[in-house]
N, C-alpha and C. Protein backbone atom coordinates (compact mmCIF):
# COMPACT_ATOMS: atom_id res chain seq x y z
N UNK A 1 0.81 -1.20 0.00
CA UNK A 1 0.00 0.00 0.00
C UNK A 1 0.85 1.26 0.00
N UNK A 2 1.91 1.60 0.70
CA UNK A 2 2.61 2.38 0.83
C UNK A 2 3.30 2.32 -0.60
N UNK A 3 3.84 1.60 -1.17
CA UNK A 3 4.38 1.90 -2.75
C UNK A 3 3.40 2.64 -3.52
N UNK A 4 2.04 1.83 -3.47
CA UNK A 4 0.99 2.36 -4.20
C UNK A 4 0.68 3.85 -3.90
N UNK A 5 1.06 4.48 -2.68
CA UNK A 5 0.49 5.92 -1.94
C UNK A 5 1.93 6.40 -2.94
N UNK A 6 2.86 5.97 -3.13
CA UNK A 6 4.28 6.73 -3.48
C UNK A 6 4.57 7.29 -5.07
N UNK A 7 3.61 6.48 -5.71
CA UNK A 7 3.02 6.41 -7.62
C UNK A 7 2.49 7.47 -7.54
N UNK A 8 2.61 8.18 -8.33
CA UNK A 8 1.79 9.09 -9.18
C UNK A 8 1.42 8.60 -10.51
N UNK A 9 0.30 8.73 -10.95
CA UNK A 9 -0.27 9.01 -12.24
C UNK A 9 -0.25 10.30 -13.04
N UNK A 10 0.70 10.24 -14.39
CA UNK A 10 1.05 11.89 -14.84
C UNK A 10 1.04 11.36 -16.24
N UNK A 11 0.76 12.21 -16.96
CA UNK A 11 0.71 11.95 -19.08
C UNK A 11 2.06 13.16 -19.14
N UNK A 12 2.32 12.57 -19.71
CA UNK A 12 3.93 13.14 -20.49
C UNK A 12 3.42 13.57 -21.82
N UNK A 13 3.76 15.11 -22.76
CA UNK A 13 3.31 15.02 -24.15
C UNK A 13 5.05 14.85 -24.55
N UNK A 14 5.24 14.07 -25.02
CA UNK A 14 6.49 13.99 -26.09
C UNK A 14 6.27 14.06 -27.38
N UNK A 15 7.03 14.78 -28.17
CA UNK A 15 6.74 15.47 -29.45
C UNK A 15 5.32 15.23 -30.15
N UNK A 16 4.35 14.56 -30.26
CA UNK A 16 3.24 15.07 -31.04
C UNK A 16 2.74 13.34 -30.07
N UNK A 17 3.06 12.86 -29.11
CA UNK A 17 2.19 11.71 -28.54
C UNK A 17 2.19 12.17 -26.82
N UNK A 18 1.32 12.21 -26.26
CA UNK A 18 0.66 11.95 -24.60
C UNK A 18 0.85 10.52 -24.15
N UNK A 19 1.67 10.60 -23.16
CA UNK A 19 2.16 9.34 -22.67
C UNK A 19 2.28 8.87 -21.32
N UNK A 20 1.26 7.94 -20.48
CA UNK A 20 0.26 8.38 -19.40
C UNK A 20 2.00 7.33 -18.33
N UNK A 21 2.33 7.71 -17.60
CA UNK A 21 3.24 7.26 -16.97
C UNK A 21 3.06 7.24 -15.32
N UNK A 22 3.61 6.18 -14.87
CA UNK A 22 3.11 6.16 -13.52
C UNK A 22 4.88 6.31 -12.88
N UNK A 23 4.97 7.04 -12.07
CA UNK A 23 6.56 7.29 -11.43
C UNK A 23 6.33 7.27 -9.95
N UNK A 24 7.23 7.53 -9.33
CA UNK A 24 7.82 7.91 -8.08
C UNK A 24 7.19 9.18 -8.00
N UNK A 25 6.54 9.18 -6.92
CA UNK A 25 6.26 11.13 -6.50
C UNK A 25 7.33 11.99 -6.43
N UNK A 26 8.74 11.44 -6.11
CA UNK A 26 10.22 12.20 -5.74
C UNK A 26 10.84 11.82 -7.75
N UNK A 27 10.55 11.20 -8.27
CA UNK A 27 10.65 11.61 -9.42
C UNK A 27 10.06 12.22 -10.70
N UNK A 28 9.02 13.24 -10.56
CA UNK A 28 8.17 13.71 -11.77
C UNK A 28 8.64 14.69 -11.85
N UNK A 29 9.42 15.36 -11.40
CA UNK A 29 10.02 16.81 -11.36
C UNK A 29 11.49 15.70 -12.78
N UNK A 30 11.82 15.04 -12.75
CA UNK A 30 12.77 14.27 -14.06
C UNK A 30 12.25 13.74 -14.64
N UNK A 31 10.86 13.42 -14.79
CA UNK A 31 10.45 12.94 -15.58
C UNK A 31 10.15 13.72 -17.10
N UNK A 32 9.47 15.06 -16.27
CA UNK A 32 9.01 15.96 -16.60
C UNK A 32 10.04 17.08 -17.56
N UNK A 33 11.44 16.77 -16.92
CA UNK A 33 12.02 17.54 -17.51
C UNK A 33 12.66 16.72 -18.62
N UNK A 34 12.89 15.53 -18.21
CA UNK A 34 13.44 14.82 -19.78
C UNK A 34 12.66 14.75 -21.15
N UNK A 35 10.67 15.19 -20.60
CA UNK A 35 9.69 15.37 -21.67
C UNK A 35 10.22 16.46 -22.57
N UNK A 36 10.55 17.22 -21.64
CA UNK A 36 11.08 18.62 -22.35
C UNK A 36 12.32 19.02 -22.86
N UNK A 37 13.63 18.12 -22.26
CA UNK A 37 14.63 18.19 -23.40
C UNK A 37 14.63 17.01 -24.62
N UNK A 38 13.59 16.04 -24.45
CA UNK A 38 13.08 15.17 -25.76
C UNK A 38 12.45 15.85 -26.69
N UNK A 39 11.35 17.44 -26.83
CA UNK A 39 10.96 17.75 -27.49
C UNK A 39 11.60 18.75 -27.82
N UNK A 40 12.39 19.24 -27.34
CA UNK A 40 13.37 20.68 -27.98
C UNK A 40 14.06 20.03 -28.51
N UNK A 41 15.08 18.60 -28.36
CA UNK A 41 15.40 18.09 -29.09
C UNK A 41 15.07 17.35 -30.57
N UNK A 42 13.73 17.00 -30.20
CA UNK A 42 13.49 16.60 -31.49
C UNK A 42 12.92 17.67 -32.65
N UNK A 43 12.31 18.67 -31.44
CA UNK A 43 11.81 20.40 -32.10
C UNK A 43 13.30 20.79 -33.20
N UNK A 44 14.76 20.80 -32.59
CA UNK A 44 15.24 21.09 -33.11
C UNK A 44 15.98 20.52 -34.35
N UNK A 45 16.07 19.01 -34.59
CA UNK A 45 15.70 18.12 -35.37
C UNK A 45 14.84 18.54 -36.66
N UNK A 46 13.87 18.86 -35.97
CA UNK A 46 12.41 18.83 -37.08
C UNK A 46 12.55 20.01 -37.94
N UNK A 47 12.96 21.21 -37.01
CA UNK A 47 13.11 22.36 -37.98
C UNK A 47 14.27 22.30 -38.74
N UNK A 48 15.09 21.76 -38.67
CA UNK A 48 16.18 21.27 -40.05
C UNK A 48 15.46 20.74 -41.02
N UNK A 49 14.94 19.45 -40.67
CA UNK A 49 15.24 18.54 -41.66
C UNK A 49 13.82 18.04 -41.69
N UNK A 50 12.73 18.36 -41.33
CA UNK A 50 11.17 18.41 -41.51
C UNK A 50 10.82 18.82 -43.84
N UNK A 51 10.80 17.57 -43.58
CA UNK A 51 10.74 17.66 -45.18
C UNK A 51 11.52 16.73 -45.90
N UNK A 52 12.78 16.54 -45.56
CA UNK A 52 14.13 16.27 -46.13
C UNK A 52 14.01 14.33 -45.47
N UNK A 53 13.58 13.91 -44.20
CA UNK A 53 13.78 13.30 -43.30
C UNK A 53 12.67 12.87 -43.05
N UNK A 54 12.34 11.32 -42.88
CA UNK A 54 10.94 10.78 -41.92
C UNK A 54 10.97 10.97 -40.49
N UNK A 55 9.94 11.43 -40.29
CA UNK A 55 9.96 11.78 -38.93
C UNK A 55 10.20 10.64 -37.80
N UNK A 56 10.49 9.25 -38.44
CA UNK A 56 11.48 8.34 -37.74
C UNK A 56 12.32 8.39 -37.33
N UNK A 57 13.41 8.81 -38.96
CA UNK A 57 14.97 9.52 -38.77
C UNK A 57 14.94 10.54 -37.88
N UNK A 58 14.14 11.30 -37.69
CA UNK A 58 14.30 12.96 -36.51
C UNK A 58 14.53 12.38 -35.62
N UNK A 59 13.11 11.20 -35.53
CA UNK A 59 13.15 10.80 -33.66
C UNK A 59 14.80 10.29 -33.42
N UNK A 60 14.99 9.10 -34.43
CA UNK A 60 16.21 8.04 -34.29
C UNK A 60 17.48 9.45 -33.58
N UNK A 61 17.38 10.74 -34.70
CA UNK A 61 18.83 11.42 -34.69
C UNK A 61 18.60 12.73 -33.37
N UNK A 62 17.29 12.66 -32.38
CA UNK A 62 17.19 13.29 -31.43
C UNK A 62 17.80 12.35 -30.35
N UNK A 63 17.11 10.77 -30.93
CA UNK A 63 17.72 9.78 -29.47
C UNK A 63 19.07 9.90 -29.69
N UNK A 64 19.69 9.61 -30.70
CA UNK A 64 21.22 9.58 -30.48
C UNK A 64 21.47 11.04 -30.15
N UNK A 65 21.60 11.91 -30.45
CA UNK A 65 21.60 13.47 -29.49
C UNK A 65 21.47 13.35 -28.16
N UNK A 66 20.55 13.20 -27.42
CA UNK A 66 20.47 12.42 -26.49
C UNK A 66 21.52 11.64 -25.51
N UNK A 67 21.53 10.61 -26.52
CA UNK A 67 22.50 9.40 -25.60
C UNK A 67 23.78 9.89 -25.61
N UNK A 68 24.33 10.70 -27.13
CA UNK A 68 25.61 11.05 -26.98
C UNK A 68 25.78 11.66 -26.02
N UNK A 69 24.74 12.97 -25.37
CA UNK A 69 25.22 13.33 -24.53
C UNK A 69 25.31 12.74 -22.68
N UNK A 70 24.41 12.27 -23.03
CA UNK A 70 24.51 11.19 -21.33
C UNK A 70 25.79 10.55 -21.79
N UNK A 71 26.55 9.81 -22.85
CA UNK A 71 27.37 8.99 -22.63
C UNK A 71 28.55 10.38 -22.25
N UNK A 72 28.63 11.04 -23.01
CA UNK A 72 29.57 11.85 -22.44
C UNK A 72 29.81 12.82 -21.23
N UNK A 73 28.59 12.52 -20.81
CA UNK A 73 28.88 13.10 -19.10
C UNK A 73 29.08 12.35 -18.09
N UNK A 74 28.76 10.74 -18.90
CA UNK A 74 29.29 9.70 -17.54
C UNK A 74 30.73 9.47 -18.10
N UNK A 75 31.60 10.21 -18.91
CA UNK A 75 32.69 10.46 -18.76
C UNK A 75 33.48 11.07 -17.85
N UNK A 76 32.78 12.16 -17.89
CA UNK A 76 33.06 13.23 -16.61
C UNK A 76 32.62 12.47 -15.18
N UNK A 77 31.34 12.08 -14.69
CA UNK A 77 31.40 11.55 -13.71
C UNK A 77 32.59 10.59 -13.16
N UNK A 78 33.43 10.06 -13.52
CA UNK A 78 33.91 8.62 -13.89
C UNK A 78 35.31 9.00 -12.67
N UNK A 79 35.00 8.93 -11.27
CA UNK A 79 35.94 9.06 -10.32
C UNK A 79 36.75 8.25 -9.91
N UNK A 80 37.02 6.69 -11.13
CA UNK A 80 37.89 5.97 -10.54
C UNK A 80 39.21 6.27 -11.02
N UNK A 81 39.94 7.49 -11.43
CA UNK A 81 41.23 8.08 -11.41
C UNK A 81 41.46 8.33 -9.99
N UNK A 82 40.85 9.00 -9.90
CA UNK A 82 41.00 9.98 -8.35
C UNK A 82 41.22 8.73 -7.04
N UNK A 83 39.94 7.71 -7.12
CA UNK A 83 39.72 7.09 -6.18
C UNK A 83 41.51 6.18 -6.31
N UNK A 84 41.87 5.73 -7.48
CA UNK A 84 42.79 4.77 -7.74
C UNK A 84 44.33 6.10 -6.72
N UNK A 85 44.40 7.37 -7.02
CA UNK A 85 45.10 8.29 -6.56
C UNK A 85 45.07 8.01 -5.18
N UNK A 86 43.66 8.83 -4.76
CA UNK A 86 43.83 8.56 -3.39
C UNK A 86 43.53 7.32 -2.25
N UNK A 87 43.64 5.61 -3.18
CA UNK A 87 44.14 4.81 -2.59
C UNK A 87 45.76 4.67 -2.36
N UNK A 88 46.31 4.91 -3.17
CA UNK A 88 47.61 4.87 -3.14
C UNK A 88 48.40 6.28 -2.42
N UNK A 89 47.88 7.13 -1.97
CA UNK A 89 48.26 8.14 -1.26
C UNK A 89 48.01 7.33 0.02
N UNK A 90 46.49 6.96 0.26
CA UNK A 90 46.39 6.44 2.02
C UNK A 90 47.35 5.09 2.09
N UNK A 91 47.44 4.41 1.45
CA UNK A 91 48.19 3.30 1.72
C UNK A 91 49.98 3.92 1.61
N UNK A 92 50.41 4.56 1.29
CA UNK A 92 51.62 5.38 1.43
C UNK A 92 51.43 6.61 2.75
N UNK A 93 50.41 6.74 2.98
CA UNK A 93 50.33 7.42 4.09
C UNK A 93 50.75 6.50 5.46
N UNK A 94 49.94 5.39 5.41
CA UNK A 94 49.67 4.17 6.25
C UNK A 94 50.97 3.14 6.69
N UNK A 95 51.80 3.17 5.09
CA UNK A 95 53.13 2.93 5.34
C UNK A 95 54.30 3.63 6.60
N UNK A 96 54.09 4.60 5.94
CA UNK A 96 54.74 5.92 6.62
C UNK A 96 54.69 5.77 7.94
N UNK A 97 52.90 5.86 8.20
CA UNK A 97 52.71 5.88 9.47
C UNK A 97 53.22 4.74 10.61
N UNK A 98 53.62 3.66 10.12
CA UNK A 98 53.53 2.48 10.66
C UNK A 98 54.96 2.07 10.36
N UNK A 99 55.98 3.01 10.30
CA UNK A 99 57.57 3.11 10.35
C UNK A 99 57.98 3.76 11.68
């Protein structure tokens, strides 16, 4: 019951479809906003190449827009340099200490 109290019921419009989604109450504030960089993305898509392009290809070349950019920010996230650094600092610390 308590999961069920925690759902929300919310419709998403993504580019020209309403899309009835049930989430997390602590997540519709992301849900909401990924509706909206999916349609500026594909908005900006469309006004290129609306004509030229099936509006398949838009969707296909908004998702990869998209993913490229999530893949390239879990680049940036990616703290196992640092962590690999400052294991080898504490264990040279630890040495030290224990001389």
């Amino acid at each position: 019951m308590a999961e069920e109290k925690s759902k929300l019921h919310i419709r998403l419009h993504v580019y020209d479809t309403d899309i009835p989604v049930n989430v997390n109450r602590d997540e519709e504030f992301f849900y909401r906003e990924a509706a909206k960089l999916i349609n500026a993305t594909v908005n900006t898509y469309a006004n290129v190449y609306k004509g030229k392009k099936s509006d398949k290809e838009i969707l296909y070349m908004a998702m990869i827009d998209i993913a490229l950019r999530f893949e390239k920010e879990k680049t940036h996230n990616d703290t196992s340099p640092y962590d690999d650094i400052l294991g080898k600092l504490t264990s040279e610390i630890e040495d030290a200490l224990n001389v």
